[in-house]
PDB file of N, CA and C in Angstrom:
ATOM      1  N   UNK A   1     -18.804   6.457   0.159  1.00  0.00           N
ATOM      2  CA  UNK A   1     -17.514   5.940   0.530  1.00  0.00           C
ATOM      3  C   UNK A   1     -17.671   5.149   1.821  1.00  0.00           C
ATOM      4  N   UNK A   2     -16.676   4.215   1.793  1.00  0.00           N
ATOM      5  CA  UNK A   2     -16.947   3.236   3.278  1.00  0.00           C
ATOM      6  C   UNK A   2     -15.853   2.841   3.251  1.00  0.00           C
ATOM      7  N   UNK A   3     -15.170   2.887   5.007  1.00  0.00           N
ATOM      8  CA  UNK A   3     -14.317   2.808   5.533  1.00  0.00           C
ATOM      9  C   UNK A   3     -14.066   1.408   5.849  1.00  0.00           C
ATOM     10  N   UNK A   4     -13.168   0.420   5.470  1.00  0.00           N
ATOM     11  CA  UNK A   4     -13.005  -0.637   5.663  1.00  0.00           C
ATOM     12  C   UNK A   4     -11.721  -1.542   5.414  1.00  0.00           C
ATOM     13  N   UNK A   5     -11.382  -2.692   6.488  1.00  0.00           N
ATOM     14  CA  UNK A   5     -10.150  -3.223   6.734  1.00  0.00           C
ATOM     15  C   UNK A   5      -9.727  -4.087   5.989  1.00  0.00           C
ATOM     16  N   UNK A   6      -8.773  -4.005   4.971  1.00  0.00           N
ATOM     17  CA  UNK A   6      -8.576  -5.254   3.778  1.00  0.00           C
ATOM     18  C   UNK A   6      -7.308  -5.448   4.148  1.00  0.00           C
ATOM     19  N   UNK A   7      -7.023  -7.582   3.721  1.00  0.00           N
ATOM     20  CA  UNK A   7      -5.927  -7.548   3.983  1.00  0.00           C
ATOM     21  C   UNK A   7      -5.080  -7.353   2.663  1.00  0.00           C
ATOM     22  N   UNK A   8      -3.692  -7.083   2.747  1.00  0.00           N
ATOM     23  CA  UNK A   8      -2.915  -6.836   2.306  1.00  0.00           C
ATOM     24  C   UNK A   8      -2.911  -7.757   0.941  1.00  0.00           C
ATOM     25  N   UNK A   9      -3.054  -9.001   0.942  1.00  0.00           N
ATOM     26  CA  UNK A   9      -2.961 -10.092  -0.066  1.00  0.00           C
ATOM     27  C   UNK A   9      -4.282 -10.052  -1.028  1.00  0.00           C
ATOM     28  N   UNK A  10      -5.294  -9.344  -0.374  1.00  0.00           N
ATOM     29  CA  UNK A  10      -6.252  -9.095  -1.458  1.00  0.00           C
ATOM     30  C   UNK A  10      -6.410  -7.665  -2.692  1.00  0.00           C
ATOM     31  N   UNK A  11      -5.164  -6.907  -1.790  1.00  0.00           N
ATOM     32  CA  UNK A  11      -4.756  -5.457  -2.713  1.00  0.00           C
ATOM     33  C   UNK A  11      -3.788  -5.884  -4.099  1.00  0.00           C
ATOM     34  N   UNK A  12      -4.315  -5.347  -5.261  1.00  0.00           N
ATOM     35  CA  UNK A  12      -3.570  -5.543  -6.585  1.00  0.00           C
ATOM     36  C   UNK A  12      -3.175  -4.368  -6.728  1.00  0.00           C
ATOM     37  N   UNK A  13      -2.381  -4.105  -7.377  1.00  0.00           N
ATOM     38  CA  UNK A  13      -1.487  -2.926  -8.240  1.00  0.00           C
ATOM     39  C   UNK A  13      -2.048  -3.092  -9.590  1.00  0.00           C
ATOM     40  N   UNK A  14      -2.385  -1.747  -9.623  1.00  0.00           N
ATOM     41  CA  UNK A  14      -3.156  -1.298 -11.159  1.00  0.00           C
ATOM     42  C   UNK A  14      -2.327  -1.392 -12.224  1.00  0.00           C
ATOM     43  N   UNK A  15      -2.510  -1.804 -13.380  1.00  0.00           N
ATOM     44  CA  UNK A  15      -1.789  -1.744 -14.560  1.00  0.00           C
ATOM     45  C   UNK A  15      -1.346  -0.566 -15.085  1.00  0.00           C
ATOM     46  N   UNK A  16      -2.175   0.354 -14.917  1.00  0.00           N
ATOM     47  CA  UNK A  16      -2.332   1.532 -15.320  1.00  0.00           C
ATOM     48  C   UNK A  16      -1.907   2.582 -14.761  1.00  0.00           C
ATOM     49  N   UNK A  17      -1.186   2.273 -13.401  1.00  0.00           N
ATOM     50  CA  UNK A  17      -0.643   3.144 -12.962  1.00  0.00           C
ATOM     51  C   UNK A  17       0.074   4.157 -13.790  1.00  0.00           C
ATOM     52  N   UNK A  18       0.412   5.275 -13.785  1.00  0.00           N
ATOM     53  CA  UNK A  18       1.124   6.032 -14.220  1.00  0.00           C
ATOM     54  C   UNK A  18       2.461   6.128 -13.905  1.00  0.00           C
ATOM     55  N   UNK A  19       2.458   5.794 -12.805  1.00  0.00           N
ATOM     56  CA  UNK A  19       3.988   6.082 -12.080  1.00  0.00           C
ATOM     57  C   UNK A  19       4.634   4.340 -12.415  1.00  0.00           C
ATOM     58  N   UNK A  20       5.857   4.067 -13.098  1.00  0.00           N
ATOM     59  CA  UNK A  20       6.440   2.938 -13.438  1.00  0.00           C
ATOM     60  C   UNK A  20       7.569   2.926 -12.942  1.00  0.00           C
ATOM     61  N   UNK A  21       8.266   3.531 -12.362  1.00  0.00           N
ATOM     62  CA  UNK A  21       9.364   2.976 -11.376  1.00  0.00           C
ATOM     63  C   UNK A  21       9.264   3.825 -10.074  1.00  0.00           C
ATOM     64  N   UNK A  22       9.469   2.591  -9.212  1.00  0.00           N
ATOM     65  CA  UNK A  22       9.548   3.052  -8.129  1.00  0.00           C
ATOM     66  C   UNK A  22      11.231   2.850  -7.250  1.00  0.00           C
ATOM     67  N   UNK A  23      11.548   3.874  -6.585  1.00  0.00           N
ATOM     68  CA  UNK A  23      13.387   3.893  -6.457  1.00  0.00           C
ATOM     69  C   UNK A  23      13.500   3.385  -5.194  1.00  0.00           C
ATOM     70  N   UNK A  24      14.040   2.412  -5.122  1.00  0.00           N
ATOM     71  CA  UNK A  24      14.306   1.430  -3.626  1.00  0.00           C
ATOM     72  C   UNK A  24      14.641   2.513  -2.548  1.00  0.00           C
ATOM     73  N   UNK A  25      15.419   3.556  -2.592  1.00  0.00           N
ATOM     74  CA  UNK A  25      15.367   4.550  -1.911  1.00  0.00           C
ATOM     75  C   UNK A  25      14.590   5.668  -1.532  1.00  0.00           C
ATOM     76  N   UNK A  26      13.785   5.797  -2.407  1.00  0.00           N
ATOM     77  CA  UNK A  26      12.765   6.479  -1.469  1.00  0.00           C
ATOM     78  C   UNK A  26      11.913   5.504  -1.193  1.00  0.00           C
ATOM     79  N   UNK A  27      11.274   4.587  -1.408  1.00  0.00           N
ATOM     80  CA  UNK A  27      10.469   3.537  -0.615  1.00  0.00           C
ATOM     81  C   UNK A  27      10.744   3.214   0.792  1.00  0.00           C
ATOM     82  N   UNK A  28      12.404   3.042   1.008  1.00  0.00           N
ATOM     83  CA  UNK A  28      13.136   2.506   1.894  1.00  0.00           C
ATOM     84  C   UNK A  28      12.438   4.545   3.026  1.00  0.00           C
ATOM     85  N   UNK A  29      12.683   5.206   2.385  1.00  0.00           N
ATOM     86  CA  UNK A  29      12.770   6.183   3.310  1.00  0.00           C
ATOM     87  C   UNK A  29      11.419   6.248   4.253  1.00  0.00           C
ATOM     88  N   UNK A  30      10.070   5.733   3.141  1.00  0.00           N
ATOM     89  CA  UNK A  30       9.014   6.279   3.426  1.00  0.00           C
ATOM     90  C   UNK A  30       8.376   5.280   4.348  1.00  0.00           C
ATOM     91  N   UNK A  31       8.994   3.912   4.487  1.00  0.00           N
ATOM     92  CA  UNK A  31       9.271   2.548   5.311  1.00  0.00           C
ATOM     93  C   UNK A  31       9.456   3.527   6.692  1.00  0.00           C
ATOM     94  N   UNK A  32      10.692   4.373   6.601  1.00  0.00           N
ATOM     95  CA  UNK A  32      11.069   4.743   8.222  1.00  0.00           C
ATOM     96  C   UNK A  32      10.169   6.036   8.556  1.00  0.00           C
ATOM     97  N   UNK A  33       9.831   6.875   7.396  1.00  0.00           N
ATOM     98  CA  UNK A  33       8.448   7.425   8.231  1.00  0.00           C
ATOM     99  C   UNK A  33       7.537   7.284   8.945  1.00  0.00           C
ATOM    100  N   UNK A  34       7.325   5.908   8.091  1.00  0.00           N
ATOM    101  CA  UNK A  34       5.688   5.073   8.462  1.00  0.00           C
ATOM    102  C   UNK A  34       5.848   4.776   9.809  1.00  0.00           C
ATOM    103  N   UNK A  35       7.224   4.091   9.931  1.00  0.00           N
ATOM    104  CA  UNK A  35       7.373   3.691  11.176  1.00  0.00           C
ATOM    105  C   UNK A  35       7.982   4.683  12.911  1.00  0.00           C
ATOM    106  N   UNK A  36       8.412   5.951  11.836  1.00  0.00           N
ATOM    107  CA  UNK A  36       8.720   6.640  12.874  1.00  0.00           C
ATOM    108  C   UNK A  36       7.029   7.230  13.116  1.00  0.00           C
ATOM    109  N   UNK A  37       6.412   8.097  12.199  1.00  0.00           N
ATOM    110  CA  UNK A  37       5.289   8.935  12.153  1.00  0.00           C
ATOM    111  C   UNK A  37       3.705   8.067  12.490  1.00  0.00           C
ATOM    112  N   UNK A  38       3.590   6.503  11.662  1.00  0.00           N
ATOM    113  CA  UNK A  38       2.735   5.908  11.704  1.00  0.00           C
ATOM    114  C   UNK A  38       2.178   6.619  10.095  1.00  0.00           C
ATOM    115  N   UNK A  39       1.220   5.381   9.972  1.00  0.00           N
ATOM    116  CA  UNK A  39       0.581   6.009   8.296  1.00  0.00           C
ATOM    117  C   UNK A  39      -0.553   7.075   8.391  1.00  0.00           C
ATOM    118  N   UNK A  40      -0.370   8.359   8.136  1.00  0.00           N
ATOM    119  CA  UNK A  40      -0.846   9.764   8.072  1.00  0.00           C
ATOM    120  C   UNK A  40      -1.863   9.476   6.937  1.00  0.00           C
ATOM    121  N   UNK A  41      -2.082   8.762   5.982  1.00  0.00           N
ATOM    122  CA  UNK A  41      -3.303   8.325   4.733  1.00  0.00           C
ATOM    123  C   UNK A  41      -3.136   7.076   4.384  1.00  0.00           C
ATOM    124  N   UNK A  42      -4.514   6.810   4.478  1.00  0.00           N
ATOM    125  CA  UNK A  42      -4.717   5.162   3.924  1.00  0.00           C
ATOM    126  C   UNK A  42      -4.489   5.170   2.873  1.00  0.00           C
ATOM    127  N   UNK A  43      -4.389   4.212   2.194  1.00  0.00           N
ATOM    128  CA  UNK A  43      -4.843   3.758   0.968  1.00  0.00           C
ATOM    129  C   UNK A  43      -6.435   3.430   0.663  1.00  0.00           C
ATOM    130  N   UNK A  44      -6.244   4.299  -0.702  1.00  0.00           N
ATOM    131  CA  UNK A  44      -7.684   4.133  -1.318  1.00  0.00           C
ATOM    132  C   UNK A  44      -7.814   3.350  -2.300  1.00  0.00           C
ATOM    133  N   UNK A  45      -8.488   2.072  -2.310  1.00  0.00           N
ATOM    134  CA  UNK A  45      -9.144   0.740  -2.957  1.00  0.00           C
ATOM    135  C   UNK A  45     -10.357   0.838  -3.388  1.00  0.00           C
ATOM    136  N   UNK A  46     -10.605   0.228  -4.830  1.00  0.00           N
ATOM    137  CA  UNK A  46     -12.091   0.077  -5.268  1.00  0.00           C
ATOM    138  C   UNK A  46     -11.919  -1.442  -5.461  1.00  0.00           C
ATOM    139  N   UNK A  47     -13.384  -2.098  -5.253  1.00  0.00           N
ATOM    140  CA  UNK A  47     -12.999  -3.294  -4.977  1.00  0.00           C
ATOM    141  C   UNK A  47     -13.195  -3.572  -6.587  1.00  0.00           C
ATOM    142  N   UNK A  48     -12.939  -4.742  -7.220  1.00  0.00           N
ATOM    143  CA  UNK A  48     -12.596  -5.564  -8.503  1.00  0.00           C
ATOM    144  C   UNK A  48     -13.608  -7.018  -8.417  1.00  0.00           C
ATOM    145  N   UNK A  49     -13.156  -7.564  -8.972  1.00  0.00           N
ATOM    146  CA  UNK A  49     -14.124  -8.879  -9.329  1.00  0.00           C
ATOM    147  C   UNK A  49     -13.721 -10.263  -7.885  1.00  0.00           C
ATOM    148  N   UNK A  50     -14.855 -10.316  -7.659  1.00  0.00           N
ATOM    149  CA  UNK A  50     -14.583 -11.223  -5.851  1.00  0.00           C
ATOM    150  C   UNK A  50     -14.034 -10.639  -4.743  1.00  0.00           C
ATOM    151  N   UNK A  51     -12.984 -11.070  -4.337  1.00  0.00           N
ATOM    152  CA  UNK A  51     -12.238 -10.438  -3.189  1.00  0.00           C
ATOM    153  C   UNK A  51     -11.251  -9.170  -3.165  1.00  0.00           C
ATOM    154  N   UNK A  52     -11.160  -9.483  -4.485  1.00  0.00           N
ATOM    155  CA  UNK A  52      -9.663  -8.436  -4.865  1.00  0.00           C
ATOM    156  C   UNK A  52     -10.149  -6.704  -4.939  1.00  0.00           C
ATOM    157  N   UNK A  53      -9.111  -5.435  -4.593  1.00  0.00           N
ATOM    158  CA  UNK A  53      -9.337  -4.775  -4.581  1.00  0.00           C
ATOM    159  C   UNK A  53      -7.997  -3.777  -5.509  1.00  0.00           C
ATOM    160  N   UNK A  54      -8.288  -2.784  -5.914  1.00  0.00           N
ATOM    161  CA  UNK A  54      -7.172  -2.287  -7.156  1.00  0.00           C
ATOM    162  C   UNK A  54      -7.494  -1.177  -6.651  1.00  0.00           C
ATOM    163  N   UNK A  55      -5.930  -0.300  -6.503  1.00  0.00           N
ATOM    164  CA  UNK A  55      -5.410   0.535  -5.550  1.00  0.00           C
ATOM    165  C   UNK A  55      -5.827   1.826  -6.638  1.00  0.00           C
ATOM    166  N   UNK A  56      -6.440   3.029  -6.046  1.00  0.00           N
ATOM    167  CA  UNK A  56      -6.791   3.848  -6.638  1.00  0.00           C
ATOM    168  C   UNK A  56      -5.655   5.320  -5.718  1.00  0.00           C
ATOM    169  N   UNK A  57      -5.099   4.986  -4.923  1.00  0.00           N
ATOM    170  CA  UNK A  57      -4.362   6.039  -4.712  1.00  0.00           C
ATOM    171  C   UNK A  57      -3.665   5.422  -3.543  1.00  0.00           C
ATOM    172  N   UNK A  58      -2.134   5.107  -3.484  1.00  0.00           N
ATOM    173  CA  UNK A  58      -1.061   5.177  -2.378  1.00  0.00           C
ATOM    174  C   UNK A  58      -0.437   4.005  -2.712  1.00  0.00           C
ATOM    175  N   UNK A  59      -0.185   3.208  -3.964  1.00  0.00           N
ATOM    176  CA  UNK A  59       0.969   2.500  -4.368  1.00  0.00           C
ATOM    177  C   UNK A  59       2.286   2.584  -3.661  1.00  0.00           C
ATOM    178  N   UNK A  60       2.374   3.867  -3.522  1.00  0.00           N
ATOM    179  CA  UNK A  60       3.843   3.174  -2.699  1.00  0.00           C
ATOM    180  C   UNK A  60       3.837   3.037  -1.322  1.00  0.00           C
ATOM    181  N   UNK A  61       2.908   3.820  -0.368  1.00  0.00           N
ATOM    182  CA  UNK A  61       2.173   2.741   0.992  1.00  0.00           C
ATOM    183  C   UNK A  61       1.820   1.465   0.480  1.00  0.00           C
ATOM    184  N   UNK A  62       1.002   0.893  -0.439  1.00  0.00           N
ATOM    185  CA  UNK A  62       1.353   0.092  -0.343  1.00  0.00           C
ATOM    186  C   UNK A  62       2.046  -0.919  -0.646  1.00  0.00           C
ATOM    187  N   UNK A  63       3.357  -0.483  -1.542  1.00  0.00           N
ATOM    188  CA  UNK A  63       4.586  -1.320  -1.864  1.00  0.00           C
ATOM    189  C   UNK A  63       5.281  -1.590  -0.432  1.00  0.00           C
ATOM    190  N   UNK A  64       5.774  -0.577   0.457  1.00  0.00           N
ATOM    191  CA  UNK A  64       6.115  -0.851   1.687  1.00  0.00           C
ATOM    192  C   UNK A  64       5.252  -1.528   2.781  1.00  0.00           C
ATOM    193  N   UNK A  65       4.222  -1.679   2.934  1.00  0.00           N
ATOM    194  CA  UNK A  65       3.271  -2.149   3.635  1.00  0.00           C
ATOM    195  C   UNK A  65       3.732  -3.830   4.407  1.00  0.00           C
ATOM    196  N   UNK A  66       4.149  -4.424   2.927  1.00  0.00           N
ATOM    197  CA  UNK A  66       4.717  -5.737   3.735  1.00  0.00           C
ATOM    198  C   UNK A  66       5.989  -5.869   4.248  1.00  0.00           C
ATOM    199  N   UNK A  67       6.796  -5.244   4.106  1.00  0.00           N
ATOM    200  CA  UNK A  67       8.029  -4.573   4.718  1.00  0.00           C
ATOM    201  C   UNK A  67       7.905  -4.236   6.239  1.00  0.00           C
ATOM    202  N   UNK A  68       7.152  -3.263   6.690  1.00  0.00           N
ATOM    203  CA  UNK A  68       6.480  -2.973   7.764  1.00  0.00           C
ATOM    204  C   UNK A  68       5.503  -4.120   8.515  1.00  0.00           C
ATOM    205  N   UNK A  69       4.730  -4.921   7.784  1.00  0.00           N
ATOM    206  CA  UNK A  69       4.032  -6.135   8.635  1.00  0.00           C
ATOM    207  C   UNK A  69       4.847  -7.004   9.196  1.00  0.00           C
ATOM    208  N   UNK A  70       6.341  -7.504   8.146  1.00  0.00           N
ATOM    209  CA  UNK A  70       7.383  -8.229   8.278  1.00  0.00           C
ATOM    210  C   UNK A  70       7.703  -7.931   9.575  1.00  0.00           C
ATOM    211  N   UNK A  71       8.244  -6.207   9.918  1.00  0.00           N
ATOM    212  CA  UNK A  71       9.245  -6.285  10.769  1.00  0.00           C
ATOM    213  C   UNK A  71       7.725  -6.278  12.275  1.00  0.00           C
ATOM    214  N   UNK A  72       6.666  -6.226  12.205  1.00  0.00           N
ATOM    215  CA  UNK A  72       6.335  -6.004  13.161  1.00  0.00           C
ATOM    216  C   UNK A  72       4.978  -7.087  13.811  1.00  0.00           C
ATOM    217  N   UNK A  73       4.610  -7.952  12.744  1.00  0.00           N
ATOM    218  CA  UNK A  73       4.123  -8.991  12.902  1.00  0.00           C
ATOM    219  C   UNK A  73       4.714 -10.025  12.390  1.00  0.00           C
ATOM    220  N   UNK A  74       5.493 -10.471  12.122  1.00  0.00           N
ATOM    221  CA  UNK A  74       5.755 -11.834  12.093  1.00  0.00           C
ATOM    222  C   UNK A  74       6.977 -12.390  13.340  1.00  0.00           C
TER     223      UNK A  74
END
């Protein structure tokens, strides 16, 4: 395993996920965790063909993820 910094635009969402809806409300909640608590687990990525990497565990970190860059980098 190796620890390493990807950006956001190179992470895909698996097809295969299991989980198929995700509820604007708890996303929205886990948005003000992140930001009250900070993110307690990364996301785990295997990388895919070139740059791209397909999310093997924390889809909904990273559904909120650009939500959180929004309010704090741009």
């Amino acid at each position: 395993m190796t620890i390493k910094s990807v950006k956001l635009s190179d992470i895909i969402s698996p097809e295969n996920n299991p989980r198929k809806a995700f509820d604007d409300a708890t996303i929205q909640g886990l948005a003000e965790s992140i930001e009250h608590d900070g993110l307690l687990q990364n996301l785990v990525v295997m990388q895919s063909q070139g740059k791209k990497y397909h999310i093997i565990s924390g889809e909904r970190r990273f559904r909120v993820s650009p939500e959180l860059q929004k309010r704090y980098f741009n």
